[in-house]
C-alpha atoms as a PDB file:
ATOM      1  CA  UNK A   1       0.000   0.000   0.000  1.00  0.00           C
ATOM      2  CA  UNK A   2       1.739   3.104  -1.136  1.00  0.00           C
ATOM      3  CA  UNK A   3       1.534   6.766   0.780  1.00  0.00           C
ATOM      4  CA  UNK A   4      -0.699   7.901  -1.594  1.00  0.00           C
ATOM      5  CA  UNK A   5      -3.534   4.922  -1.422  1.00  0.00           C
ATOM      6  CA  UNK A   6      -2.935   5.153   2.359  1.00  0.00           C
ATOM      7  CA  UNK A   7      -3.925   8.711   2.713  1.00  0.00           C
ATOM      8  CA  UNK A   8      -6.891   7.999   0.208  1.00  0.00           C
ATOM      9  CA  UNK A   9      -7.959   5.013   2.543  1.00  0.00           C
ATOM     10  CA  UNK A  10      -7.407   7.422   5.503  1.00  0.00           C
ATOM     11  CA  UNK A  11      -9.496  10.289   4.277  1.00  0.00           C
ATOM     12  CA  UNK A  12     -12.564   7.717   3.921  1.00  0.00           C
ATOM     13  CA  UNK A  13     -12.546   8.985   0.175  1.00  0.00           C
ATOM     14  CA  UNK A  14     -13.629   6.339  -2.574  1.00  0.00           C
ATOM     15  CA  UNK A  15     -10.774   5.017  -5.132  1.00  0.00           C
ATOM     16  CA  UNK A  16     -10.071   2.225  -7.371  1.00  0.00           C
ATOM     17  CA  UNK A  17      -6.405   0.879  -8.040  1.00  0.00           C
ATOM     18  CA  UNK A  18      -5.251  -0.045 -11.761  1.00  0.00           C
ATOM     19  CA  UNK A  19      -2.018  -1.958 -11.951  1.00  0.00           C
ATOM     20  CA  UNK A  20      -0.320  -2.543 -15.298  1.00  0.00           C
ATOM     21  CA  UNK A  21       3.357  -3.935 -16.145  1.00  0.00           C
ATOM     22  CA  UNK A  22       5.645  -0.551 -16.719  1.00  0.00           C
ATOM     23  CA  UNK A  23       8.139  -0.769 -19.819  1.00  0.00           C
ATOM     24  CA  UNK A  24      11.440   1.045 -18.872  1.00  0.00           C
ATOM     25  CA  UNK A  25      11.707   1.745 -22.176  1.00  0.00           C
ATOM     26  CA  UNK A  26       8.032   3.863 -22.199  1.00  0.00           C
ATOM     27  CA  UNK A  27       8.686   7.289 -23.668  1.00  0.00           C
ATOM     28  CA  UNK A  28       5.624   8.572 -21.640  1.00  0.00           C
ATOM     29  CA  UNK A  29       4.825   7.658 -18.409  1.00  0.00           C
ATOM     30  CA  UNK A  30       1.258   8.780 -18.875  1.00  0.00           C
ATOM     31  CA  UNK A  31       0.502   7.655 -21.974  1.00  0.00           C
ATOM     32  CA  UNK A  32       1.660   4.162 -21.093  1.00  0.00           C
ATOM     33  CA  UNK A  33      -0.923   4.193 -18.127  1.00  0.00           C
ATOM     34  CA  UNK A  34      -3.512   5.174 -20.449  1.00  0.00           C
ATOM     35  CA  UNK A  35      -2.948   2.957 -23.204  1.00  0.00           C
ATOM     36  CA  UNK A  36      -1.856  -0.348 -20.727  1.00  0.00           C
ATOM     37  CA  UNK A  37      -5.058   0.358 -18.716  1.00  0.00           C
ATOM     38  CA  UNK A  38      -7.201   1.004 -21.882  1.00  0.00           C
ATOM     39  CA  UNK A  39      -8.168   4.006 -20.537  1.00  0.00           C
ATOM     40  CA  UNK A  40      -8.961   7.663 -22.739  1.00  0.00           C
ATOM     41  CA  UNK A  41      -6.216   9.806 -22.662  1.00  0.00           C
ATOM     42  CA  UNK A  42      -8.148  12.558 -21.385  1.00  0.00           C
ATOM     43  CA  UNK A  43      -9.088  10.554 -18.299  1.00  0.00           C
ATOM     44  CA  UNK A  44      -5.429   9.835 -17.270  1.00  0.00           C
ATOM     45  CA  UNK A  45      -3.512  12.748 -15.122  1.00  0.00           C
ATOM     46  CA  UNK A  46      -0.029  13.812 -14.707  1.00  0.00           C
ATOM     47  CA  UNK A  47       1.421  14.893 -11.901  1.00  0.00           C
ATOM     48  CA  UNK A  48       3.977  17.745 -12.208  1.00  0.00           C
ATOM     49  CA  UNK A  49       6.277  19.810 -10.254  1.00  0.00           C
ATOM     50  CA  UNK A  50       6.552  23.686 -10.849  1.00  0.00           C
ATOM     51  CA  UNK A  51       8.856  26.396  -8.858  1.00  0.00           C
ATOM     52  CA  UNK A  52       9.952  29.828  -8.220  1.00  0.00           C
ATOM     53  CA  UNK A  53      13.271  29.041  -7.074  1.00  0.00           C
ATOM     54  CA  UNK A  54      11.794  29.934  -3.657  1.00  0.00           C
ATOM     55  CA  UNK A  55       8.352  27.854  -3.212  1.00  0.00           C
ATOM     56  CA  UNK A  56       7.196  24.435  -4.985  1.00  0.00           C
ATOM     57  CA  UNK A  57       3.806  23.603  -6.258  1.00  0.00           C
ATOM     58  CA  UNK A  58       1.979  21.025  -8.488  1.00  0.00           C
ATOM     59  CA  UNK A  59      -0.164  20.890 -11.292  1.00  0.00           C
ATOM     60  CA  UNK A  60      -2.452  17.917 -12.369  1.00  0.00           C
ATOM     61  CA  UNK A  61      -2.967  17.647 -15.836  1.00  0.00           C
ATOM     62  CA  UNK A  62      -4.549  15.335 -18.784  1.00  0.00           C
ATOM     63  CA  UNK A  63      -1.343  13.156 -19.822  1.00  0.00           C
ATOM     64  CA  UNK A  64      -2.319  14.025 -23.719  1.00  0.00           C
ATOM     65  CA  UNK A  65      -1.350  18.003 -22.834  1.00  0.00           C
ATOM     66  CA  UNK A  66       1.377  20.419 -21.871  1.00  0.00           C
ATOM     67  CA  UNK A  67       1.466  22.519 -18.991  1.00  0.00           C
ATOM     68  CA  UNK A  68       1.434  26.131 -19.837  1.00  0.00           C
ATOM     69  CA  UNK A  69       3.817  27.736 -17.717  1.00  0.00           C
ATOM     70  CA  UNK A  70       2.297  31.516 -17.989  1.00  0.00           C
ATOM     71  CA  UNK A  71      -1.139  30.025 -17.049  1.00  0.00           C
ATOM     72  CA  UNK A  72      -0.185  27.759 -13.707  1.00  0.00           C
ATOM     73  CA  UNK A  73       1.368  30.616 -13.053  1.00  0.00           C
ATOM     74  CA  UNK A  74      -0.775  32.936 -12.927  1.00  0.00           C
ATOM     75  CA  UNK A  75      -3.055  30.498 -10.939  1.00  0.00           C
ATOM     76  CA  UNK A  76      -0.588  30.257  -7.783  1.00  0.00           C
ATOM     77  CA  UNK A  77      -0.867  34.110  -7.781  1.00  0.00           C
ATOM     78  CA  UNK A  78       2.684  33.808  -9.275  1.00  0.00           C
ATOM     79  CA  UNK A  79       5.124  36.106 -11.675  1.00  0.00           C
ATOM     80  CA  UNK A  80       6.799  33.121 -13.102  1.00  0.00           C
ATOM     81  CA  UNK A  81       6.934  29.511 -12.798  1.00  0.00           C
ATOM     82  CA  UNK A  82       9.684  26.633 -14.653  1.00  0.00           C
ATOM     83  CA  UNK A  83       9.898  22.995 -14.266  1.00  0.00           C
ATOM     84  CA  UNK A  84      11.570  21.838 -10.936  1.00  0.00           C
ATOM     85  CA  UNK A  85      14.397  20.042 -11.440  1.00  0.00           C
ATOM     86  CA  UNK A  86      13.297  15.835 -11.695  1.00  0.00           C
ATOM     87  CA  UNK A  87      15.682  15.024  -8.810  1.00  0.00           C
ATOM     88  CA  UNK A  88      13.933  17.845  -6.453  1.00  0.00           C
ATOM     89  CA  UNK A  89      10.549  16.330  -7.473  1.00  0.00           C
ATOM     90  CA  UNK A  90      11.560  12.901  -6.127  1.00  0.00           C
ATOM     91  CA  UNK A  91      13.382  14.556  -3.109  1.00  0.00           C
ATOM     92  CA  UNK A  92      10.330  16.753  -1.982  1.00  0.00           C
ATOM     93  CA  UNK A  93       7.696  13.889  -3.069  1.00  0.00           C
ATOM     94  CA  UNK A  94       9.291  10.775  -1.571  1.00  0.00           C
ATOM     95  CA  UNK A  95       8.144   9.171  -5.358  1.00  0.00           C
ATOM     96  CA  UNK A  96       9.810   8.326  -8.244  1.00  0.00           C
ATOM     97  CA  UNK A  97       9.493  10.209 -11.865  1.00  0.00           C
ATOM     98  CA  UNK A  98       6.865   8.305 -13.082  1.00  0.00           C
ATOM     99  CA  UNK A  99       5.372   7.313  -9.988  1.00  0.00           C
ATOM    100  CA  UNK A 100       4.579  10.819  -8.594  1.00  0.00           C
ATOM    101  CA  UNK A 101       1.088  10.459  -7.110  1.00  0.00           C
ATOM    102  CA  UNK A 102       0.056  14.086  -6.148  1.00  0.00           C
ATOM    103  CA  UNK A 103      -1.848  12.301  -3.174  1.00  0.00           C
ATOM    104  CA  UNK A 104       0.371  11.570  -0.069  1.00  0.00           C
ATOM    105  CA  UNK A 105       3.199  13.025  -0.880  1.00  0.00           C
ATOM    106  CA  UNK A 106       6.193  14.119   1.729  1.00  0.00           C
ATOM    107  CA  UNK A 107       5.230  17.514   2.089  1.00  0.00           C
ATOM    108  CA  UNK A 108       1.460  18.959   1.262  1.00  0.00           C
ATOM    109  CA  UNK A 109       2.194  21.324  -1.530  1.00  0.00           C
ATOM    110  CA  UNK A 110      -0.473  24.177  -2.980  1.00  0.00           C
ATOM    111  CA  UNK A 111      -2.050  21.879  -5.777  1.00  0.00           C
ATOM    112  CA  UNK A 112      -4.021  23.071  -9.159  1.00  0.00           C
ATOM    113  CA  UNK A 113      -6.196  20.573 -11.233  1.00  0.00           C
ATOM    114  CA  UNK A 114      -6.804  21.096 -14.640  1.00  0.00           C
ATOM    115  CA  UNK A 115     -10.562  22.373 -15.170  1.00  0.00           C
ATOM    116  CA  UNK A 116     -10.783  19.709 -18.166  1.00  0.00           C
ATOM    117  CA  UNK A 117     -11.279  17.223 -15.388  1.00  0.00           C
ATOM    118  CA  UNK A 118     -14.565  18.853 -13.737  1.00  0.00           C
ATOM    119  CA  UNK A 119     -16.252  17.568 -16.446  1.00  0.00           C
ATOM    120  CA  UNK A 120     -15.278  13.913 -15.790  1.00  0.00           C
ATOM    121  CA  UNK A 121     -16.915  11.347 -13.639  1.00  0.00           C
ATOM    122  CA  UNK A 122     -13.630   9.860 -12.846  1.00  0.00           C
ATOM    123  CA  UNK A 123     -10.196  10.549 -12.994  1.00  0.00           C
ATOM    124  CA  UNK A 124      -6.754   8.301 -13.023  1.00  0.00           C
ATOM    125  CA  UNK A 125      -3.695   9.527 -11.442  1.00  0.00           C
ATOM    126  CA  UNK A 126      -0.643   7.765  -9.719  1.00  0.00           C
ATOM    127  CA  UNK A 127      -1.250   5.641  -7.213  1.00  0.00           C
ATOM    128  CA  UNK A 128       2.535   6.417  -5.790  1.00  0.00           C
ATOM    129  CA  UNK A 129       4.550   3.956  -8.391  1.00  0.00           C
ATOM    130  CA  UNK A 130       5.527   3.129 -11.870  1.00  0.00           C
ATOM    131  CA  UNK A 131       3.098   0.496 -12.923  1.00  0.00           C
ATOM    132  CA  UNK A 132      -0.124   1.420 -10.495  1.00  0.00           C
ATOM    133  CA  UNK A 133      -2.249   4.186 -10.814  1.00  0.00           C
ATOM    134  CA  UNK A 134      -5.763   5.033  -8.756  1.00  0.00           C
ATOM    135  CA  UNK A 135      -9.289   6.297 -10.310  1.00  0.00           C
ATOM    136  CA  UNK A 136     -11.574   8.326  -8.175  1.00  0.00           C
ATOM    137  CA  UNK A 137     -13.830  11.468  -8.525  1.00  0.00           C
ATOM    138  CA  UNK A 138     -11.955  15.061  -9.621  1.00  0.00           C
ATOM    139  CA  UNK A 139     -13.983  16.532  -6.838  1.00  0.00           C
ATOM    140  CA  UNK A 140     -12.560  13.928  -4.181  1.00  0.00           C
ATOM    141  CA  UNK A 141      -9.016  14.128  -5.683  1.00  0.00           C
ATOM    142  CA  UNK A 142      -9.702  18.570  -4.927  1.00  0.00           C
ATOM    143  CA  UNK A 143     -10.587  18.091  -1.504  1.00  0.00           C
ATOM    144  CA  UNK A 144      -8.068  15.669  -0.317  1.00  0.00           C
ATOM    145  CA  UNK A 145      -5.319  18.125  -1.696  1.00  0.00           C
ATOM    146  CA  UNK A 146      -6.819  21.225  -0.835  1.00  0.00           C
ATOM    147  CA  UNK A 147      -6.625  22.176  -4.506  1.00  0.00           C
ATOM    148  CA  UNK A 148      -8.544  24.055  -6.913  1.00  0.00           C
ATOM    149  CA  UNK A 149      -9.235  24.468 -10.785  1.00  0.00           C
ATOM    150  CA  UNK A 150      -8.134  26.268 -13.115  1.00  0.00           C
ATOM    151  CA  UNK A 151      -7.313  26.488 -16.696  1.00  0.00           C
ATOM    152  CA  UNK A 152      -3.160  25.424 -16.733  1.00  0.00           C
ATOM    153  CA  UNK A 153      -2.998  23.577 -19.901  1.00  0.00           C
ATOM    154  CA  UNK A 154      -1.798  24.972 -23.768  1.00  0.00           C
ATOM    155  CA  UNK A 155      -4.642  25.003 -26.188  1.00  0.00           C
END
């Protein structure tokens, strides 16, 4: 039972787990989960790790789209965001790249969901490891990470 199901469990909130066999040789982590687990692309999140240089935050996204810096940004109340380094993300997280559940992670970090995701009954994001992700309502997934929504992907 990883961190992240744990705090899911925990939190009395509703989840299902998908395992699947990861391929170290998968370009994308997300798109592998998606197409191993014969899910929609737009159903599967990412979890990603954004910075200032001073403060860390992370943005949940569909796996089939790129974060748009300007626009996470701007919804952390932020002049400018970049990538955090991979290594930080797994040092801050306690997960590995590809494994980064945004649920149970080291340190509680201010958290934005995609808005594409309101619209969806149910949502997949790592469970806390290569190979396992967990499915459970965007609203749940909000309130268990104190998060909001907002519009954080490119067109």
């Amino acid at each position: 039972m990883t961190p992240a199901c744990k705090v899911l469990k925990s939190n009395k909130i509703e989840f299902s787990t998908h395992e699947y066999e990861h391929d170290v040789n998968a370009k994308s982590f997300g798109l592998e989960a998606a197409e191993k687990l014969g899910l929609k692309v737009d159903e599967v999140f990412k979890t990603l790790m954004v910075t200032d240089d001073k403060n860390y935050f992370v943005a949940v996204l569909p796996v089939n789209h790129q974060l748009n810096l300007k626009k996470v940004a701007s919804a952390f109340g932020c002049k400018k965001l970049h990538m955090a380094d991979p290594k930080d993300a797994e040092r801050l997280t306690g997960y590995l790249v590809g494994g980064i559940s945004p649920v149970g992670q080291k340190k509680r970090f201010k958290t934005v969901i995609s808005d594409t995701a309101q619209g969806l009954e149910k949502i997949y994001v790592s469970g806390g490891k290569r190979g396992l992700d967990v499915g459970l309502h965007p609203k749940d997934l909000a309130k268990v990470l104190s998060a909001h929504f907002a519009d954080i992907v490119d067109e």
